[in-house]
C-alpha atoms as a PDB file:
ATOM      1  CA  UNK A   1     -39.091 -78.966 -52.485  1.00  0.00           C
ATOM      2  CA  UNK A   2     -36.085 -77.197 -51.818  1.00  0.00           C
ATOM      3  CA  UNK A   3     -35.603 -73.922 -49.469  1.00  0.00           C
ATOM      4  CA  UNK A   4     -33.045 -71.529 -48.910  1.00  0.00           C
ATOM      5  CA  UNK A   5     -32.783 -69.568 -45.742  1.00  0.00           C
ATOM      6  CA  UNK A   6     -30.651 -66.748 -45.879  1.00  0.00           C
ATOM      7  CA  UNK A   7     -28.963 -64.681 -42.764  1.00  0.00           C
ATOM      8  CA  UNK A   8     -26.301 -62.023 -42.509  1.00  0.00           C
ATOM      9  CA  UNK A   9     -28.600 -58.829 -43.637  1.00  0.00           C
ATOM     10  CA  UNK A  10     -28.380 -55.565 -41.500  1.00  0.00           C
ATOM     11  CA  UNK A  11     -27.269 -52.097 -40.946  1.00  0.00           C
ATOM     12  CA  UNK A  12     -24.079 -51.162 -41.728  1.00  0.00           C
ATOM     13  CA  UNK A  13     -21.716 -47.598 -42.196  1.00  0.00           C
ATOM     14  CA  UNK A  14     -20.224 -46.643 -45.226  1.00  0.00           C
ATOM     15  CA  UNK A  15     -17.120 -48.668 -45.344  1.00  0.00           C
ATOM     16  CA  UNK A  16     -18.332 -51.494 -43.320  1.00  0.00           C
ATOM     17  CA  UNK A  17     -18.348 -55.007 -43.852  1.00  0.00           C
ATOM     18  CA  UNK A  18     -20.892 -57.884 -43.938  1.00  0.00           C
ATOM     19  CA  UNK A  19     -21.266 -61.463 -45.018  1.00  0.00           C
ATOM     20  CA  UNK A  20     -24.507 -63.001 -46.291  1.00  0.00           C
ATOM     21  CA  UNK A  21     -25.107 -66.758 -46.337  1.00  0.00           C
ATOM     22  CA  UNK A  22     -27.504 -68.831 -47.749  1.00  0.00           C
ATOM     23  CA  UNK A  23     -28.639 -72.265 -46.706  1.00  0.00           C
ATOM     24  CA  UNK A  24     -30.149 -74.824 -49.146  1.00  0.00           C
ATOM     25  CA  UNK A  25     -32.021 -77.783 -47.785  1.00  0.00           C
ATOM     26  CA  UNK A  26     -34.789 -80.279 -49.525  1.00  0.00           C
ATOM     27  CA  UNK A  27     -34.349 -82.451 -52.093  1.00  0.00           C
ATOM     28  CA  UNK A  28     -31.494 -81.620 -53.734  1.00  0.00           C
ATOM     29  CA  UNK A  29     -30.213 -83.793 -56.444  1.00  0.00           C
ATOM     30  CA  UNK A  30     -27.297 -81.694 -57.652  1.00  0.00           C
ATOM     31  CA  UNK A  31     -26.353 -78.258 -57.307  1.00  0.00           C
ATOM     32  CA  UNK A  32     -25.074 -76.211 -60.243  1.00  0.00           C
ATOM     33  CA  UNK A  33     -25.058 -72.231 -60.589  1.00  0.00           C
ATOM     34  CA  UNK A  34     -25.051 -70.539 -57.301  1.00  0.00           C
ATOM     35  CA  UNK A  35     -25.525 -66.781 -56.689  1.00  0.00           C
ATOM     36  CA  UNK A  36     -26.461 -63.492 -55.335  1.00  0.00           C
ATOM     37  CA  UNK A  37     -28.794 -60.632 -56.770  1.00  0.00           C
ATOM     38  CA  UNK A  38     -30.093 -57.647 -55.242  1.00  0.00           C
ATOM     39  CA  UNK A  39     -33.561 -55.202 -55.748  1.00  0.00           C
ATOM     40  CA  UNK A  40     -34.056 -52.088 -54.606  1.00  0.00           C
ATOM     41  CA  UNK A  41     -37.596 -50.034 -54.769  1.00  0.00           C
ATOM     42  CA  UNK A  42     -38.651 -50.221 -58.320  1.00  0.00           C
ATOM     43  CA  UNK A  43     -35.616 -51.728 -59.282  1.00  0.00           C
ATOM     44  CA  UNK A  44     -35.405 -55.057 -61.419  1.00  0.00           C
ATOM     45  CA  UNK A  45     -33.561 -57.748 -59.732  1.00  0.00           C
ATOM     46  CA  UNK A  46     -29.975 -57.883 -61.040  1.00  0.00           C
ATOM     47  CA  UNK A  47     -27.506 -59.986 -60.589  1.00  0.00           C
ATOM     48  CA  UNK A  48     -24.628 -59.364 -58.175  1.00  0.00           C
ATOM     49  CA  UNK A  49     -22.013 -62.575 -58.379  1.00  0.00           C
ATOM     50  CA  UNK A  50     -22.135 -66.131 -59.150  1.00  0.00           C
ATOM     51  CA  UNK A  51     -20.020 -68.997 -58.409  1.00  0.00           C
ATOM     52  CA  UNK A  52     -20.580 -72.438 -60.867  1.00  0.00           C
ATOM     53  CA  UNK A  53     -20.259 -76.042 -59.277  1.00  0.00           C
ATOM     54  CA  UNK A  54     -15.981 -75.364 -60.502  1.00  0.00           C
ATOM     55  CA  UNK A  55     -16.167 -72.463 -58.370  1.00  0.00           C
ATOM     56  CA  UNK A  56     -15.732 -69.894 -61.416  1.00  0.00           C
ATOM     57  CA  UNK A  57     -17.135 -66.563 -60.452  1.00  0.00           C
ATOM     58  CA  UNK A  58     -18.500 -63.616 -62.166  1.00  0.00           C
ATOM     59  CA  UNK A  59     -19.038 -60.294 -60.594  1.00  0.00           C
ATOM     60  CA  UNK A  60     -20.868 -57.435 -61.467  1.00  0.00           C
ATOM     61  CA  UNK A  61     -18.795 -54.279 -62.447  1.00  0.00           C
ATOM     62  CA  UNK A  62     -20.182 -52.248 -59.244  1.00  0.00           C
ATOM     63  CA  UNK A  63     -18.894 -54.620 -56.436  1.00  0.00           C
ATOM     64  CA  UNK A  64     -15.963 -55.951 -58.225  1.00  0.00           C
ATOM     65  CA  UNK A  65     -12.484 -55.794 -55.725  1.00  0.00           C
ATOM     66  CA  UNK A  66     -14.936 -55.382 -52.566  1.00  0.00           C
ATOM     67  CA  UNK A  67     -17.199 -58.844 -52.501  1.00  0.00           C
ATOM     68  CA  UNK A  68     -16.245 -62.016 -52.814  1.00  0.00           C
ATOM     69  CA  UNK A  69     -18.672 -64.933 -53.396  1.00  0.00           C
ATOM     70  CA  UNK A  70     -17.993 -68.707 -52.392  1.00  0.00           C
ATOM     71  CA  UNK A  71     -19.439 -72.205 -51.771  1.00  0.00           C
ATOM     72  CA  UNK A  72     -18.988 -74.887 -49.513  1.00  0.00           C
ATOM     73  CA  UNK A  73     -21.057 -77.630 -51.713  1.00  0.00           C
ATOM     74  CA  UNK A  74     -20.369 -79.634 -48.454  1.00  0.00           C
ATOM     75  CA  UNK A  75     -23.088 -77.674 -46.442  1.00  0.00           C
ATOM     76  CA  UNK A  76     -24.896 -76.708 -49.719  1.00  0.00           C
ATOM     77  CA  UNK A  77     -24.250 -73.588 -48.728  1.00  0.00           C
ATOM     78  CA  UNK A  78     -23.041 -69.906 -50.524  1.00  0.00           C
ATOM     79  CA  UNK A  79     -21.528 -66.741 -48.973  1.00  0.00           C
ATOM     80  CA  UNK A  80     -21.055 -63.209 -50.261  1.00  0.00           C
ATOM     81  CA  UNK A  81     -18.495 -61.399 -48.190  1.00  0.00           C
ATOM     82  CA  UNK A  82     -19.427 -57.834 -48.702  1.00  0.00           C
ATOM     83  CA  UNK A  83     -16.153 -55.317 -47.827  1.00  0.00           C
ATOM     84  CA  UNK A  84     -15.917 -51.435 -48.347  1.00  0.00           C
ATOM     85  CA  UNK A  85     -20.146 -51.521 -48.391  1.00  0.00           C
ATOM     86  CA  UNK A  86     -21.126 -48.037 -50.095  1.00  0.00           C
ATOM     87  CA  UNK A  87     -24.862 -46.405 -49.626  1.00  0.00           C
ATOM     88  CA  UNK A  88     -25.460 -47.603 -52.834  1.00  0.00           C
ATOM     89  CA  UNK A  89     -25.281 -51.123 -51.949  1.00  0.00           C
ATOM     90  CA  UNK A  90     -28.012 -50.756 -50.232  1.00  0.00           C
ATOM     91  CA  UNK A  91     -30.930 -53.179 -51.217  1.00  0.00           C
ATOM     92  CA  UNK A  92     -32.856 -56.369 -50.585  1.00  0.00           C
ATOM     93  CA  UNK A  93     -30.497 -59.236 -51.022  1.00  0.00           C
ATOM     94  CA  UNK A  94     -31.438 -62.970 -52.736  1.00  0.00           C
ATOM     95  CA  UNK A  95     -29.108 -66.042 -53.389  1.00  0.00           C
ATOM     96  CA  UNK A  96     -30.141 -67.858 -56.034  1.00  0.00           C
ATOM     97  CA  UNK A  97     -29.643 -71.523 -56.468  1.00  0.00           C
ATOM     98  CA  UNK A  98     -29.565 -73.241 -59.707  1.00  0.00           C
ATOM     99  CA  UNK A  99     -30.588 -77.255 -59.344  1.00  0.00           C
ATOM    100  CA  UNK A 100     -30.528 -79.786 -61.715  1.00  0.00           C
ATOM    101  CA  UNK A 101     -33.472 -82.213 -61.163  1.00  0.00           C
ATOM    102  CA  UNK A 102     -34.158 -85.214 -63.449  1.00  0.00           C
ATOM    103  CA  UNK A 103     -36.333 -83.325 -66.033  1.00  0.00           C
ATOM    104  CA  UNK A 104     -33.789 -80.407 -65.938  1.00  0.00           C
ATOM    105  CA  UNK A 105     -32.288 -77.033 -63.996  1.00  0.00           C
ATOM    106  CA  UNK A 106     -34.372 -75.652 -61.827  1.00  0.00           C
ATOM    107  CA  UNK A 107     -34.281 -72.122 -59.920  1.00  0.00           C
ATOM    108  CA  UNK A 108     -34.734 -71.335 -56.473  1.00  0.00           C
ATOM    109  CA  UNK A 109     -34.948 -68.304 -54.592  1.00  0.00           C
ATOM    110  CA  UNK A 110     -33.937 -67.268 -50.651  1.00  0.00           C
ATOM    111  CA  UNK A 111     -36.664 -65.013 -48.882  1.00  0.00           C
ATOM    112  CA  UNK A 112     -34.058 -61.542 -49.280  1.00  0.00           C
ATOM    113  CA  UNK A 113     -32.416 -59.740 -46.760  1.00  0.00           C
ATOM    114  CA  UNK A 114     -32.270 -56.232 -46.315  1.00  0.00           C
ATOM    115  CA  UNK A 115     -28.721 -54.772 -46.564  1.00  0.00           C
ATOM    116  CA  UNK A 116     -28.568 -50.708 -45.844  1.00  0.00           C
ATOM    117  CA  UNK A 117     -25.389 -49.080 -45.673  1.00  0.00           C
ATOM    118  CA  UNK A 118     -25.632 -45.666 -44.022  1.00  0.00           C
ATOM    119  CA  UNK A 119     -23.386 -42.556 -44.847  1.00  0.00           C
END
């Protein structure tokens, strides 16, 4: 199987900064879609930003100009650098990891971290 420990979560004030990572490890065959989403209390989980294996991203309207999402496929590893964090922000974070296995894709899913911004 194939886990993904995450790090970076915590308490921040408004304007702050923070930068998430998210460790793969396992049996990985190949890596493709790679990505962040966040949940808050009663709140579906929605996606935040991806990066594919070419390293094209895709943001969601809310965070676009402040993170920034990346890869090092060396380390199997992705980031979200989090700038100009707003109260809003606040919420459980997951990185998402999109393998492709012999039979086909498969996702996995980091344990969350909590992100709260303070005003």
């Amino acid at each position: 199987q194939v886990q993904l420990v995450e790090s970076g979560g915590g308490l921040v004030q408004d304007g702050g900064s923070l930068r998430l990572s998210c460790a793969a490890s396992g049996s990985i065959f190949s890596i493709d879609v790679m990505g962040w989403y966040r949940q808050g209390p009663g709140m579906s989980r929605d996606a935040v930003a991806t990066i594919t294996g070419g390293g094209t991203t895709n943001y969601a309207d809310s965070v676009k100009g402040r993170f920034t999402i990346s890869r090092d496929n060396a380390k199997n590893t992705v980031y979200l650098q989090m700038n100009g964090l707003k109260p809003e922000d606040t919420s459980v974070y997951y990185c998402n990891v999109k393998i492709r296995e012999p039979f086909g894709y498969r996702d996995y899913w980091g344990q969350g971290t909590q992100v709260t911004v303070s005003s």
